[in-house]
Protein backbone atom coordinates (compact mmCIF):
# COMPACT_ATOMS: atom_id res chain seq x y z
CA UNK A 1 -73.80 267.13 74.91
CA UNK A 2 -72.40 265.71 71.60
CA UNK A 3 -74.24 262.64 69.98
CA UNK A 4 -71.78 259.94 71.28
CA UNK A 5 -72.51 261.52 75.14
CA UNK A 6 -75.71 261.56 74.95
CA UNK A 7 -77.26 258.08 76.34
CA UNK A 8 -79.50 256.66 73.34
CA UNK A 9 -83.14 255.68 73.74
CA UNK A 10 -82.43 252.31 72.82
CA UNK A 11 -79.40 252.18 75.48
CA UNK A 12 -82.15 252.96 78.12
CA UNK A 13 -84.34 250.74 77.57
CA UNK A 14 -82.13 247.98 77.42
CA UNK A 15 -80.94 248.59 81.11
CA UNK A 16 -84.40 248.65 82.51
CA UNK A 17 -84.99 245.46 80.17
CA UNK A 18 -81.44 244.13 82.49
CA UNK A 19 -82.67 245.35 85.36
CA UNK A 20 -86.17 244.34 85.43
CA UNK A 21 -84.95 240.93 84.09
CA UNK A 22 -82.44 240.57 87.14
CA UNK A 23 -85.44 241.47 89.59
CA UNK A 24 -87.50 239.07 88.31
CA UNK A 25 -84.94 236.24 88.54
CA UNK A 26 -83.94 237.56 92.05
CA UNK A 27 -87.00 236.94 93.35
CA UNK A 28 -88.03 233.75 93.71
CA UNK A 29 -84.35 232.86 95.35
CA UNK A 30 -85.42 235.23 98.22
CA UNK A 31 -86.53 233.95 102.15
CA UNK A 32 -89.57 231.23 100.77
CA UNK A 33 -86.73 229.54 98.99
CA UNK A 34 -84.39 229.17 101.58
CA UNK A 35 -87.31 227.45 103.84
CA UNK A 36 -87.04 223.70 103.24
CA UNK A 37 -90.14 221.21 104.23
CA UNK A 38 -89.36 218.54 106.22
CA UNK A 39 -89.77 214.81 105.36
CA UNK A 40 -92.97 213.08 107.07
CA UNK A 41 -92.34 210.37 109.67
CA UNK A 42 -94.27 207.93 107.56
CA UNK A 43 -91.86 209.03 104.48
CA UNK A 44 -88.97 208.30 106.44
CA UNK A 45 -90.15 205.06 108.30
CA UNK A 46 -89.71 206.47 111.90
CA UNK A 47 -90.11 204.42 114.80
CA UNK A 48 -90.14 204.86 118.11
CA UNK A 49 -87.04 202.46 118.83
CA UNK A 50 -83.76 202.32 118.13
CA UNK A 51 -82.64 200.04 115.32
CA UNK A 52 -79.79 198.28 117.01
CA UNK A 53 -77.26 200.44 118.16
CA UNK A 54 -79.08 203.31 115.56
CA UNK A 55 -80.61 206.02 117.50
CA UNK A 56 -81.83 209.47 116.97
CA UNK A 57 -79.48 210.67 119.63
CA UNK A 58 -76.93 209.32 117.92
CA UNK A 59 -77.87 210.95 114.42
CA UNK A 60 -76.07 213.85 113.09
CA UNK A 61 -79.87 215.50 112.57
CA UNK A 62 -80.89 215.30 115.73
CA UNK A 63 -81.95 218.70 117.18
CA UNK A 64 -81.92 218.16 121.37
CA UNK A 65 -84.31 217.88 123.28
CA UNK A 66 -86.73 215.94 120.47
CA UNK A 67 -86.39 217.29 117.28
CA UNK A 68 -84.86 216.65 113.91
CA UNK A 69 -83.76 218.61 111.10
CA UNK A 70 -84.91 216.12 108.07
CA UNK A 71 -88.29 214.57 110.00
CA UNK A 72 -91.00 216.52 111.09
CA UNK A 73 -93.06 216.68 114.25
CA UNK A 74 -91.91 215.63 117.72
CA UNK A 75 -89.14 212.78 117.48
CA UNK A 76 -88.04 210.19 120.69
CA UNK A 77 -84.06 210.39 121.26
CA UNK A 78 -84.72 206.66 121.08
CA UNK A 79 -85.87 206.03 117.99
CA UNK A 80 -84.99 205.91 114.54
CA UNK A 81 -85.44 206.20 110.70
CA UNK A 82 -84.24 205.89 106.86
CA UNK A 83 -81.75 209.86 107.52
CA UNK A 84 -79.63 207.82 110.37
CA UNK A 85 -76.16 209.18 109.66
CA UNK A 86 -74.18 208.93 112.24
CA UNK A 87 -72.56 211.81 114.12
């Protein structure tokens, strides 16, 4: 192999510098990321009735039977709090 060929010392380095660099970044965007915590009831001023014609089953979070995507812990269809949007 001529001189111009021939991959340079410095030229290796700096792709495992690239690479290692991208691997670090990577990582933290990986599954823990992703995960997102939900909001406490107290946080979000649940209650366990509707607020006028407001109710969870109503909501676009809702998650049937009793469940919601933004407030955590076991939720009444009936009730309601501050992530009301309706569906």
């Amino acid at each position: 192999m001529d001189k111009f060929t021939e991959p340079s010392r410095r030229v290796f380095l700096r792709r495992v510098a690239l690479f290692a660099g991208a691997t670090l970044t990577a990582t933290p965007y990986g599954k823990g990321a992703l995960a997102q915590q939900k909001a406490s009831k107290e946080s979000m001023k649940y209650q366990d009735k509707p607020n006028g014609d407001k109710q969870c089953s109503g909501c676009l979070q809702f998650v049937a039977p009793n469940a919601c995507k933004v407030v955590e812990g076991t939720i009444s269809p009936q009730g309601y709090c501050l992530a009301w949007a309706k569906r």
